[in-house]
N, C-alpha and C. Protein backbone atom coordinates (compact mmCIF):
# COMPACT_ATOMS: atom_id res chain seq x y z
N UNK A 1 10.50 8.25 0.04
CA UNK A 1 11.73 8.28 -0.74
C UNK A 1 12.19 6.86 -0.97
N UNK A 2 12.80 6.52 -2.47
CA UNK A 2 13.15 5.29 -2.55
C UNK A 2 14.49 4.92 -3.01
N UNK A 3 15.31 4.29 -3.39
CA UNK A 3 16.43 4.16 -3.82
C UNK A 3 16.28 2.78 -4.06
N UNK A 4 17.42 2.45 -5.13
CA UNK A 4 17.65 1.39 -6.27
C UNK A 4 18.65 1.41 -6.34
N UNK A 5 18.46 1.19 -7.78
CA UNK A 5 20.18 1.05 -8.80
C UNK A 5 20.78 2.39 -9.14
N UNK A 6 21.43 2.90 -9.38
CA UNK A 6 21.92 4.25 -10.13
C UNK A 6 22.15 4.14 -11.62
N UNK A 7 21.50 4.79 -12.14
CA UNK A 7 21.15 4.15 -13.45
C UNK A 7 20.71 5.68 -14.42
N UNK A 8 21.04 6.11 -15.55
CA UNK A 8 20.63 7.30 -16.37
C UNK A 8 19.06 6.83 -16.22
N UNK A 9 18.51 7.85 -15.61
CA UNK A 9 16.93 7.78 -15.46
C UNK A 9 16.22 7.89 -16.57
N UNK A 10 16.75 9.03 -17.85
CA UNK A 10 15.88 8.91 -18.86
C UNK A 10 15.96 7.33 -19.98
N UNK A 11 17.15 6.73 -19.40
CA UNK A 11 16.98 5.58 -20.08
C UNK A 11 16.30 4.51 -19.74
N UNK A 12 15.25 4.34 -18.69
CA UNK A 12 14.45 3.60 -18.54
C UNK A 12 13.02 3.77 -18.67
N UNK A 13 12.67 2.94 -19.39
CA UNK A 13 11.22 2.25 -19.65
C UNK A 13 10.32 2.52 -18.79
N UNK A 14 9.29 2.80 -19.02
CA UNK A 14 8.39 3.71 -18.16
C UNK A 14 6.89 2.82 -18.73
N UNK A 15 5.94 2.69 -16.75
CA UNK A 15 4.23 2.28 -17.88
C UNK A 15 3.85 3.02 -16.94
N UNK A 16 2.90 4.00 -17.31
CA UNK A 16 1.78 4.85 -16.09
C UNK A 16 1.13 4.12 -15.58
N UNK A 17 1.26 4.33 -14.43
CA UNK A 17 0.22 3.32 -13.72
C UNK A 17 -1.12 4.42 -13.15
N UNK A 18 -0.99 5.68 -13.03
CA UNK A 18 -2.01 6.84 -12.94
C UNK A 18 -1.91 7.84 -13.31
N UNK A 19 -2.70 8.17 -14.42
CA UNK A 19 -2.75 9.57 -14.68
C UNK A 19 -3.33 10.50 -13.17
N UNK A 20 -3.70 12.05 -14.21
CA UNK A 20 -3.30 13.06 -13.09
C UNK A 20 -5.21 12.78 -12.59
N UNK A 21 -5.88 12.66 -13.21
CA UNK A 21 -7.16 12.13 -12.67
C UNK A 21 -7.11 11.27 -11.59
N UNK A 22 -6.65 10.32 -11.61
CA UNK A 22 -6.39 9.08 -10.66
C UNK A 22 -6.24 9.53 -9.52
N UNK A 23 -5.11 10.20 -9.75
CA UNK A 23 -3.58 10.42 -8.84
C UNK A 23 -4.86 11.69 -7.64
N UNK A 24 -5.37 12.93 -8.26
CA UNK A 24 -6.52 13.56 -7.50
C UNK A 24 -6.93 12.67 -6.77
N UNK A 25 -7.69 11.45 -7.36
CA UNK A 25 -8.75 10.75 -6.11
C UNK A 25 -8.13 10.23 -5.17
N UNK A 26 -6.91 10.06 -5.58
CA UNK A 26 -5.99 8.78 -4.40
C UNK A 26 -5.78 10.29 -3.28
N UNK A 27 -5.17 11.87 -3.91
CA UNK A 27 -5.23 12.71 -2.76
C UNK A 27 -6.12 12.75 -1.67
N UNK A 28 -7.26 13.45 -2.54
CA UNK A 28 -8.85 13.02 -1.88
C UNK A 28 -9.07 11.77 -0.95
N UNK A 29 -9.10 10.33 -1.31
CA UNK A 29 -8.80 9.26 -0.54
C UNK A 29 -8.05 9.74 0.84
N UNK A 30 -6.55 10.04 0.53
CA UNK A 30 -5.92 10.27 1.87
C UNK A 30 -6.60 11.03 2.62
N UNK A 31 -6.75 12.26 2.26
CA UNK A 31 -7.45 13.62 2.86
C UNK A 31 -8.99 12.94 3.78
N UNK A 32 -9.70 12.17 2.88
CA UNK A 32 -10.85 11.90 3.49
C UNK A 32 -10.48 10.92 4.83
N UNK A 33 -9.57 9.72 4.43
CA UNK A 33 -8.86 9.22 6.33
C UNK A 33 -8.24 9.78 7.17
N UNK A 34 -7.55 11.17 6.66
CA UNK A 34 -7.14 12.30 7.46
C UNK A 34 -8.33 12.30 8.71
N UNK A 35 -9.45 13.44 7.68
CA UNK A 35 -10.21 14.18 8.22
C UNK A 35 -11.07 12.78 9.35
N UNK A 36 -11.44 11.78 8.81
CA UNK A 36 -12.08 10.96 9.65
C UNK A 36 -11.24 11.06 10.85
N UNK A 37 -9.82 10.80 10.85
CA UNK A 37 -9.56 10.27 12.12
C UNK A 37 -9.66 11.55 13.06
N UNK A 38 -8.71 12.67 12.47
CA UNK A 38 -8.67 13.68 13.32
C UNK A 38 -10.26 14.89 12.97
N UNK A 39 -11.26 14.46 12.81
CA UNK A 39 -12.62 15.42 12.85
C UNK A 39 -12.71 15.88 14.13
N UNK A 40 -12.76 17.11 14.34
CA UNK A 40 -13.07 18.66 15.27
C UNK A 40 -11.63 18.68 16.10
N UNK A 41 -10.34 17.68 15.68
CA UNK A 41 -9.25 18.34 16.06
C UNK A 41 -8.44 19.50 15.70
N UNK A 42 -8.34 20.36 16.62
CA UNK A 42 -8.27 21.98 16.74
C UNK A 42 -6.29 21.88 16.74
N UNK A 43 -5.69 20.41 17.16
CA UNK A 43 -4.05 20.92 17.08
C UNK A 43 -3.61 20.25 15.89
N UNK A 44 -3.77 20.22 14.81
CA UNK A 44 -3.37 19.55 13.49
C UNK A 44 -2.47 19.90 12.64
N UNK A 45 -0.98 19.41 12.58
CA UNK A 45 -0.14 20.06 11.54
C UNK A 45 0.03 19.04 10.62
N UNK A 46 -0.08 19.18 9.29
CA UNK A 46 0.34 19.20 8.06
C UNK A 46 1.93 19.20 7.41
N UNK A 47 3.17 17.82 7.88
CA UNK A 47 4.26 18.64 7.38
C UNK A 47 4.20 17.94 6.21
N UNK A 48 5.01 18.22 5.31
CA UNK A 48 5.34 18.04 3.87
C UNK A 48 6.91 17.55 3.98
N UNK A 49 7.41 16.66 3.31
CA UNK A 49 8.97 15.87 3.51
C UNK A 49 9.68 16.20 2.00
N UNK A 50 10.25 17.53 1.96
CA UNK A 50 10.85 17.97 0.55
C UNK A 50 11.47 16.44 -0.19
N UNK A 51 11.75 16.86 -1.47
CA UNK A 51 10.79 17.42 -2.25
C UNK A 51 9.15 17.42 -2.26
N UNK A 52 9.06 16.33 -3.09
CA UNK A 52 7.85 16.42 -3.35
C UNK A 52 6.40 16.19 -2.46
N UNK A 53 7.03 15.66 -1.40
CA UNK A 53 6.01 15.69 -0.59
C UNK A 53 5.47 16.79 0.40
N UNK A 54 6.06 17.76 -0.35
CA UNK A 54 5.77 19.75 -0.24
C UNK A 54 4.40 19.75 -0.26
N UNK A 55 4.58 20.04 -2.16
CA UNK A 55 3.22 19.88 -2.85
C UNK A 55 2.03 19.13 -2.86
N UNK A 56 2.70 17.78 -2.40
CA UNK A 56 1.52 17.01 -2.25
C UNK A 56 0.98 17.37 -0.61
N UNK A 57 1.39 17.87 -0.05
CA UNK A 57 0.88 17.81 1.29
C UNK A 57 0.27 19.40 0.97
N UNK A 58 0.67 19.60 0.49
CA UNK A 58 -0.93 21.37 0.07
C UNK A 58 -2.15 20.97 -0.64
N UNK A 59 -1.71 20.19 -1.79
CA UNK A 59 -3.06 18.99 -1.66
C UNK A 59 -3.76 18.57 -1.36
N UNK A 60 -3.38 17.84 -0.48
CA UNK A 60 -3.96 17.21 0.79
C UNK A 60 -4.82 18.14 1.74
N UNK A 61 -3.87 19.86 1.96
CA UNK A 61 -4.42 20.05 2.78
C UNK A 61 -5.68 21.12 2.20
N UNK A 62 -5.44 21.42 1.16
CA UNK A 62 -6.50 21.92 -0.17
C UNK A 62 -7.35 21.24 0.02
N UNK A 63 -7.52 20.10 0.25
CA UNK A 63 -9.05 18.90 -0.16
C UNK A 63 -9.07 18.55 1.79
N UNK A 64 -8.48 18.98 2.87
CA UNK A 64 -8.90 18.92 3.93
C UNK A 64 -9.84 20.53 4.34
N UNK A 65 -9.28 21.54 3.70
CA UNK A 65 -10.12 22.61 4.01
C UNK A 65 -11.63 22.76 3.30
N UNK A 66 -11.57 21.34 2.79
CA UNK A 66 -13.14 21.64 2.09
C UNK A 66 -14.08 20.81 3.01
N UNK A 67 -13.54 20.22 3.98
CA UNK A 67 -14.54 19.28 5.16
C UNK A 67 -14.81 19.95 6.39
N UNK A 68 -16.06 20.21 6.60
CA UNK A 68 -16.53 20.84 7.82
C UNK A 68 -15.60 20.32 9.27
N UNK A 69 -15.17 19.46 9.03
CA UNK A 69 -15.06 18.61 10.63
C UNK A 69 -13.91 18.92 10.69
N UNK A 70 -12.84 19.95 10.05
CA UNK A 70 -11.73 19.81 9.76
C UNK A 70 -11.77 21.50 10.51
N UNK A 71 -11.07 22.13 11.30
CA UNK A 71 -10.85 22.75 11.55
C UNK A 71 -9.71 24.12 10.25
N UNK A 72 -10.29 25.05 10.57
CA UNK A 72 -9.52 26.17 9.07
C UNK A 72 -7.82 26.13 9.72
N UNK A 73 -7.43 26.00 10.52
CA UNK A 73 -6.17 26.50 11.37
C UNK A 73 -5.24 25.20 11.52
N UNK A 74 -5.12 24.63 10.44
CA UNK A 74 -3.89 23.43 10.15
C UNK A 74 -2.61 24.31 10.30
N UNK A 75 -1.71 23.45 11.32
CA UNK A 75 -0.54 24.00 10.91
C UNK A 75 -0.07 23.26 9.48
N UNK A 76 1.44 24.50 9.11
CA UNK A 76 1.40 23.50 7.54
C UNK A 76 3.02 23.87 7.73
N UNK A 77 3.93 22.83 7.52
CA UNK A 77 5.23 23.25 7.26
C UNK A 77 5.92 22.54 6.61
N UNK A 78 7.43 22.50 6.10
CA UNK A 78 8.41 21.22 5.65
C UNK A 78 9.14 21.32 6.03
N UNK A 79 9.60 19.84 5.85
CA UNK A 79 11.21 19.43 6.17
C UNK A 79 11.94 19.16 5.43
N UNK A 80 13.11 19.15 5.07
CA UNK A 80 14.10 18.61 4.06
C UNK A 80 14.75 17.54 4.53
N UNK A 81 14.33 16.65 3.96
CA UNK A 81 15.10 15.00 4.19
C UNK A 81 15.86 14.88 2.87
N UNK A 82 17.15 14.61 2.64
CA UNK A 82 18.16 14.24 1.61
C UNK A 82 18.47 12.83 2.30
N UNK A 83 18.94 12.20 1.21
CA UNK A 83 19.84 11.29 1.02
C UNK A 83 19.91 10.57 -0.50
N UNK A 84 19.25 10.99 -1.08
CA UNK A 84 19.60 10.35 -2.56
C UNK A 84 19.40 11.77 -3.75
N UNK A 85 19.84 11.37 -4.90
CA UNK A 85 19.59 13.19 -5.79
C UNK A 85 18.53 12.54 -6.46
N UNK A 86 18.15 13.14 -7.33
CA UNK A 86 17.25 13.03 -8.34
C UNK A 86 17.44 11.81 -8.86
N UNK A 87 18.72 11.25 -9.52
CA UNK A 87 18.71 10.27 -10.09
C UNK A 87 19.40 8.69 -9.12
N UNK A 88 18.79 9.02 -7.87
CA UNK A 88 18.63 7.80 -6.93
C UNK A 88 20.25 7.92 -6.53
N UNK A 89 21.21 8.58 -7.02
CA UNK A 89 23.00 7.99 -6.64
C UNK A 89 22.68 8.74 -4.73
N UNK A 90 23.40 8.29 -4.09
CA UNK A 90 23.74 8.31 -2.92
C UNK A 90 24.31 9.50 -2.95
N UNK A 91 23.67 10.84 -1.87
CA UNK A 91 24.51 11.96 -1.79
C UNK A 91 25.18 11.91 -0.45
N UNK A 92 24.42 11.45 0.51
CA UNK A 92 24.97 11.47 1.70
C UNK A 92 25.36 9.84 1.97
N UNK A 93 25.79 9.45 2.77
CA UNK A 93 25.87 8.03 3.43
C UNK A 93 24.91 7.75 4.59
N UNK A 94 24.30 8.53 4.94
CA UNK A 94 22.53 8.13 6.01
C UNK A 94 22.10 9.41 5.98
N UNK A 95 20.76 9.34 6.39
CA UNK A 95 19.79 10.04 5.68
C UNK A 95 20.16 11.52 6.42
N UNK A 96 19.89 12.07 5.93
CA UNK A 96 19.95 13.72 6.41
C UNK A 96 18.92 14.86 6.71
N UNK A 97 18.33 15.15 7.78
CA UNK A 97 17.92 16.29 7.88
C UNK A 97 18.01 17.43 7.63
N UNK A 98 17.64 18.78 7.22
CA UNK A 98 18.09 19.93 7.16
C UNK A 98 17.21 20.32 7.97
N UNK A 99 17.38 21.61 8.79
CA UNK A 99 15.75 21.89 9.78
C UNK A 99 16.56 24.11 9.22
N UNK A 100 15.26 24.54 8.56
CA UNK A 100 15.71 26.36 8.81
C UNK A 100 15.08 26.55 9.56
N UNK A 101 15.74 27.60 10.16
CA UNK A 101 15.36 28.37 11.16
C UNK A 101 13.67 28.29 11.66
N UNK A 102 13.03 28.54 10.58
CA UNK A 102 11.14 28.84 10.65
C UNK A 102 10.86 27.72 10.99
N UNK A 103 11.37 26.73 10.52
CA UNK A 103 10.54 24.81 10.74
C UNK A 103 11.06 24.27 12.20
N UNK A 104 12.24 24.66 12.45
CA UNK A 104 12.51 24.47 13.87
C UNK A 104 12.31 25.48 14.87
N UNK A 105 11.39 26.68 14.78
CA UNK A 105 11.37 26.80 16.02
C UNK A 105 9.97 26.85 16.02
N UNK A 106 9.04 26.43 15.13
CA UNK A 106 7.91 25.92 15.36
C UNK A 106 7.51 24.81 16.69
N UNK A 107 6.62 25.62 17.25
CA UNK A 107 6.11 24.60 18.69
C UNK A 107 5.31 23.64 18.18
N UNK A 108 5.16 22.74 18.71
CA UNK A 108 4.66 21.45 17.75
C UNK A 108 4.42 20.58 18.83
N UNK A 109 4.39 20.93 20.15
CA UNK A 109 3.82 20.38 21.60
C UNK A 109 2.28 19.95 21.31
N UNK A 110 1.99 18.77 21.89
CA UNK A 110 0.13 18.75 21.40
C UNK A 110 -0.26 18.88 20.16
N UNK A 111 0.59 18.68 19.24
CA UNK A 111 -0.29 18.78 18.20
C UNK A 111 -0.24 16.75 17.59
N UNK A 112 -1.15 17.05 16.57
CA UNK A 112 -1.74 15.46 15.72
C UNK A 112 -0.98 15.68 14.47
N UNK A 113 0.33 15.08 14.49
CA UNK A 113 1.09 15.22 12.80
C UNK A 113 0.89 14.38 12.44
N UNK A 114 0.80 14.90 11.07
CA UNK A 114 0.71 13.84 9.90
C UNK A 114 1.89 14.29 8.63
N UNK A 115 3.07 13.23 8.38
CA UNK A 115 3.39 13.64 7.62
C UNK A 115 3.72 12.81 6.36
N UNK A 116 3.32 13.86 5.51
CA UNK A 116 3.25 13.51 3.96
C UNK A 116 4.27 13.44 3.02
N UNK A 117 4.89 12.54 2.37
CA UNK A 117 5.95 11.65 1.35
C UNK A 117 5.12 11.71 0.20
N UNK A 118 6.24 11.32 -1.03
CA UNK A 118 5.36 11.01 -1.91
C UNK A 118 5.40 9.30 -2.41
N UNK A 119 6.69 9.25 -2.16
CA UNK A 119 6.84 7.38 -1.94
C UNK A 119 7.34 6.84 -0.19
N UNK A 120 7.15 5.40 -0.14
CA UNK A 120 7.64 5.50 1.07
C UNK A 120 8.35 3.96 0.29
N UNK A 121 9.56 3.72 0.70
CA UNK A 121 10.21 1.82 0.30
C UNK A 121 10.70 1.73 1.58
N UNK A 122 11.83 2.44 2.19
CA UNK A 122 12.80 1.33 3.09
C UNK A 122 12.14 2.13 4.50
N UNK A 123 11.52 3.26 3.99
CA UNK A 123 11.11 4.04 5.42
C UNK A 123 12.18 4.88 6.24
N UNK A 124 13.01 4.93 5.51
CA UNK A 124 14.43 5.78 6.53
C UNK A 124 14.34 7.23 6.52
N UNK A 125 13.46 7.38 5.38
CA UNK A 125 13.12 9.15 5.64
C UNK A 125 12.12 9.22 6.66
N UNK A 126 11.48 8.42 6.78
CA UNK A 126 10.38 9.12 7.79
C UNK A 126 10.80 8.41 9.20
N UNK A 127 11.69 7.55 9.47
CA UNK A 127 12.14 7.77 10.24
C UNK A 127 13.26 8.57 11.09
N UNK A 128 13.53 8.77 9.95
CA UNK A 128 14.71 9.78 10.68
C UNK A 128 13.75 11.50 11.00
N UNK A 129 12.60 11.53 9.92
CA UNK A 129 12.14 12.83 10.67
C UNK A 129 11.40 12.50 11.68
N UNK A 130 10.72 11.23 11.96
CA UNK A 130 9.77 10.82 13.27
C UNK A 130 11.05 11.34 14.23
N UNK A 131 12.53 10.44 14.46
CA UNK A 131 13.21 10.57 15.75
C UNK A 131 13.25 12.30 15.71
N UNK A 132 13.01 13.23 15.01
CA UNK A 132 13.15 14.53 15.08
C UNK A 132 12.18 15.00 15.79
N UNK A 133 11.06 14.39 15.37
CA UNK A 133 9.72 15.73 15.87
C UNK A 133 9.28 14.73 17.49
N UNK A 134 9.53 13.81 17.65
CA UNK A 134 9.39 12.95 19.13
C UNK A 134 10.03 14.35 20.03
N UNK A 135 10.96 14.76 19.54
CA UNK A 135 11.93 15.64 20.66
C UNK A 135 11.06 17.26 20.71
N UNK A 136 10.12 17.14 20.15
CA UNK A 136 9.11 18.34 20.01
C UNK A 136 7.61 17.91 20.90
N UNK A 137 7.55 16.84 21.55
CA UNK A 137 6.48 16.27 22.36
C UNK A 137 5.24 16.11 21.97
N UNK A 138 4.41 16.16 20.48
CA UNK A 138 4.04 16.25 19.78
C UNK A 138 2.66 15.28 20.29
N UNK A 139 1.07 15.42 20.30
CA UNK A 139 0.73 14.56 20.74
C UNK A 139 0.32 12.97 20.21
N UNK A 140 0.55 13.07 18.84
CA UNK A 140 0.82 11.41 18.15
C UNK A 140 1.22 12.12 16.89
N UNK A 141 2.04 10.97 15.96
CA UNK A 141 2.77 11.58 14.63
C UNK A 141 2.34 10.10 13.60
N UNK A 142 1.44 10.71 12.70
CA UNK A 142 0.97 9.82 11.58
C UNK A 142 1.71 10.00 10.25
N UNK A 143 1.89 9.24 9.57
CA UNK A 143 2.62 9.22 7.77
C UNK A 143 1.22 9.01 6.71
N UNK A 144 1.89 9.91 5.72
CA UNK A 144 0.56 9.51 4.40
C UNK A 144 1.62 9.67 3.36
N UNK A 145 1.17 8.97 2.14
CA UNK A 145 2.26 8.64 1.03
C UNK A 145 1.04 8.70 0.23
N UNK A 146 1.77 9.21 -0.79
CA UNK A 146 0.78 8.52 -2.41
C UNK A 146 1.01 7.06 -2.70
N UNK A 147 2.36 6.57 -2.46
CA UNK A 147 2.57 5.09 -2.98
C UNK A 147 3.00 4.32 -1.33
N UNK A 148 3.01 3.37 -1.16
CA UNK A 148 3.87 2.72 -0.42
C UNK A 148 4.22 1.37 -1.07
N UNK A 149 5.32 1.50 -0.92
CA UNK A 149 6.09 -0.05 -1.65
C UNK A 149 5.91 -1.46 -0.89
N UNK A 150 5.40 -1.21 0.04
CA UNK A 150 5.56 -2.18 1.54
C UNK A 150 6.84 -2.80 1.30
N UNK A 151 7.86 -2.23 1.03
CA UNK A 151 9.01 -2.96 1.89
C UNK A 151 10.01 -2.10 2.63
N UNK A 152 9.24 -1.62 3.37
CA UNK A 152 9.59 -1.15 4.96
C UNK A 152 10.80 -1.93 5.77
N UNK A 153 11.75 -0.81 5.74
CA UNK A 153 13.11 -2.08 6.42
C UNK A 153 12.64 -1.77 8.10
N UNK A 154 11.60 -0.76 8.76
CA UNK A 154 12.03 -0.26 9.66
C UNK A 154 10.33 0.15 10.41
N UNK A 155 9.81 -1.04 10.06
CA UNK A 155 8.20 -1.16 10.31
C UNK A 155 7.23 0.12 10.31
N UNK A 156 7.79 1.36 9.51
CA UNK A 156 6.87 2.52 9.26
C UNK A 156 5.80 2.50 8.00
N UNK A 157 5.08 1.53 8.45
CA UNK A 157 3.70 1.66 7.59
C UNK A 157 3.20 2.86 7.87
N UNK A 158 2.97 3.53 6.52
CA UNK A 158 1.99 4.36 6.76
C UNK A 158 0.30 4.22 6.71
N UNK A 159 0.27 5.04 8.04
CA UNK A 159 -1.42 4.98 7.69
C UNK A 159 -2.51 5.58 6.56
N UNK A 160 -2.06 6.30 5.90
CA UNK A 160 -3.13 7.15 5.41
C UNK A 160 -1.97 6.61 3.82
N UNK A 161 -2.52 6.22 2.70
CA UNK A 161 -2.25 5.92 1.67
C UNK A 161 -3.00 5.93 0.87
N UNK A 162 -2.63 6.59 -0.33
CA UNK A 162 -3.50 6.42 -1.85
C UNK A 162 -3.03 4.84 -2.11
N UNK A 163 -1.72 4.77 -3.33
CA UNK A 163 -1.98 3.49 -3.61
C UNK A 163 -0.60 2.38 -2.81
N UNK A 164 -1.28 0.92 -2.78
CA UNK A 164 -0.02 0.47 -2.03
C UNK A 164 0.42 -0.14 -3.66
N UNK A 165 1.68 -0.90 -3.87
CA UNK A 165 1.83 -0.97 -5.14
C UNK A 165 3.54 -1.83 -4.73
N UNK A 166 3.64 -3.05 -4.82
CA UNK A 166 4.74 -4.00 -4.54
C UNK A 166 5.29 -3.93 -6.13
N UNK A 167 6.71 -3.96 -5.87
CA UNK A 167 7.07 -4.70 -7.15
C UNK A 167 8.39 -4.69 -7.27
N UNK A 168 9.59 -4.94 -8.21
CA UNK A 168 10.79 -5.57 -8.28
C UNK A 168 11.34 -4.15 -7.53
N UNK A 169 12.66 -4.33 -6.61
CA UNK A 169 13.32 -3.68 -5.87
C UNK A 169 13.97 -2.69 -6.71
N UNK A 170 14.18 -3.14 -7.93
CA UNK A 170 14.92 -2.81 -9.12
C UNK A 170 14.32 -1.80 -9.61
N UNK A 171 12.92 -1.90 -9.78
CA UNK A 171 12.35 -0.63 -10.36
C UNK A 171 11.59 0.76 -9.20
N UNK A 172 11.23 1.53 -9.98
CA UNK A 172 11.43 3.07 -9.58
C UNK A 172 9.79 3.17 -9.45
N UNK A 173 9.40 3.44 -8.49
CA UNK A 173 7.93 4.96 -8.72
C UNK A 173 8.18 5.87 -8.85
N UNK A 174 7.89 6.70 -10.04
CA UNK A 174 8.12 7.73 -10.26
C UNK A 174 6.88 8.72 -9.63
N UNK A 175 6.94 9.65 -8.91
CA UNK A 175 5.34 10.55 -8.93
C UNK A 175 5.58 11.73 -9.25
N UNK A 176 5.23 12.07 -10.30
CA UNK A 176 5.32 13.57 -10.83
C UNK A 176 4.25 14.50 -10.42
N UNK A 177 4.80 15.16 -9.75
CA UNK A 177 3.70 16.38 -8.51
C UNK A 177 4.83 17.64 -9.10
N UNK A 178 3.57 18.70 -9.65
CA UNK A 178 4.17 19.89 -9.88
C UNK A 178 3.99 20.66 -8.62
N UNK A 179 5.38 21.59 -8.38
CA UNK A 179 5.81 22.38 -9.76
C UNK A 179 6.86 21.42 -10.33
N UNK A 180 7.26 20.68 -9.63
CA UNK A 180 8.70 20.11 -9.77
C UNK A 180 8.27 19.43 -11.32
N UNK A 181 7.15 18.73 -12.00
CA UNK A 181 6.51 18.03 -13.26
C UNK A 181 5.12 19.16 -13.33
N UNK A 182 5.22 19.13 -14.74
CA UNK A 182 4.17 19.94 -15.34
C UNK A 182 2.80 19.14 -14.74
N UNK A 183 2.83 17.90 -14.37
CA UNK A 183 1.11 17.73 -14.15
C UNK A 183 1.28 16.33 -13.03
N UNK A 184 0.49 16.27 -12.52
CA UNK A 184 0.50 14.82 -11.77
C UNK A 184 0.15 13.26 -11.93
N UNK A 185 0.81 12.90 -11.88
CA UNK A 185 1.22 11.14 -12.49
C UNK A 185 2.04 10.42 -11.86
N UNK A 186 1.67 9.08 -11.98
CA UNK A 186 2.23 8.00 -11.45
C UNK A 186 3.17 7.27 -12.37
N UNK A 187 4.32 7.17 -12.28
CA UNK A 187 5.11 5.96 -12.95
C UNK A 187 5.68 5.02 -12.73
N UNK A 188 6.14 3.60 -13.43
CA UNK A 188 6.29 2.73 -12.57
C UNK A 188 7.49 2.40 -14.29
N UNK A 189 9.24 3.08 -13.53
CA UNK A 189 10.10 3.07 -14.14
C UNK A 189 10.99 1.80 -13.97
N UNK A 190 11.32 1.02 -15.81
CA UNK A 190 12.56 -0.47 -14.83
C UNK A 190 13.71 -0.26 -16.15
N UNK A 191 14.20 -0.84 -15.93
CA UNK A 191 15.66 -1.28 -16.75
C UNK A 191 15.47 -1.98 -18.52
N UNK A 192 15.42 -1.76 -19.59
CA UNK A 192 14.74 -2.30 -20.60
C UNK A 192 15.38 -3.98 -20.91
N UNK A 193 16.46 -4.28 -19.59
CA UNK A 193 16.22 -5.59 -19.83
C UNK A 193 15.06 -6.73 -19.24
N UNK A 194 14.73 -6.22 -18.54
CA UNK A 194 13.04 -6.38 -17.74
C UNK A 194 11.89 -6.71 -18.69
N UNK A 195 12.03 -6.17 -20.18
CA UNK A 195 11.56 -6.16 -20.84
C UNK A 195 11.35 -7.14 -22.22
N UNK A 196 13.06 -8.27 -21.66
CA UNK A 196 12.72 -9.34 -22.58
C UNK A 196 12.50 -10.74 -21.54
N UNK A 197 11.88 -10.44 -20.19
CA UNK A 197 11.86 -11.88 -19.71
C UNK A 197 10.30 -12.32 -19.80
């Protein structure tokens, strides 16, 4: 999850940086350092960090059930992390968990998480769900992103990444992962005064 400026989203300037071809291999990519690290691990959950990192983490785990070394019996669940709406404005004042009923009373003792974003910038979503699932005794907890911005206020690099991708604080990655977008793509959204320097 990232946040910026607050700004009418359809009024900014947009360049693809991956179509939905791309955007597949970079899944695949993750999925394949998944499966390397954890091959013939039997306690493996799969969470997904709403929104979009729902879908992309069925993805992921779509292109992990096609590797032998990968056990069929992934756990798979989500979480709801808020703190910004759709168009980046501030809903809460620090980041927010939601946990229903089904996602929290999941046992999650011994298992190898990995959980999946679809951007990562300041890292406060995934930290605030790391301090969550620590209290579940979990036996190590990994991050995978489609993008990472590397500017991490809060040293949560993720390990498992499609693309890393730096650039003005100002502008937006957009990743369009359906259902939420008709097809999957990368965008890399700025301000159209960006556009006369």
């Amino acid at each position: 999850m990232q946040h910026n400026f607050v700004e009418n989203l359809s009024n900014l300037k947009r360049v693809t940086l991956c179509e939905s071809y791309d955007v597949n291999v970079l899944i695949k990519k993750i999925a394949l350092k998944i499966a390397a690290k954890f091959a013939n691990e039997t306690s493996l959950a799969i969470i997904g960090i709403l929104r979009r990192g729902a879908p992309l983490a069925n993805l992921v785990l779509n292109e992990l059930k096609k590797n032998s070394r990968i056990p069929s019996n992934i756990l798979r669940i989500d979480l709801n992390v808020k703190r910004y709406a759709d168009d980046l404005s501030i809903l809460y004042p620090h980041t927010l968990l939601t946990l229903d009923p089904l996602s929290s009373s999941v046992n999650l003792e011994g298992y190898h998480i990995v959980l999946v974003d679809d951007v990562i910038f300041t890292g406060s979503s995934i930290l605030k769900v790391i301090e969550y699932l620590l209290t579940k005794n979990p036996a190590s907890i990994s991050t995978a992103c489609l993008v990472d911005r590397l500017n991490s206020k809060y040293s949560t690099q993720s390990e498992f990444v499609g693309l890393y991708f730096q650039a003005n604080p100002q502008f937006i990655i957009e990743c369009n992962v359906p259902p939420y977008e008709p097809f999957l793509k990368i965008d890399l959204a700025f301000p159209n005064k960006y556009l006369q320097q």
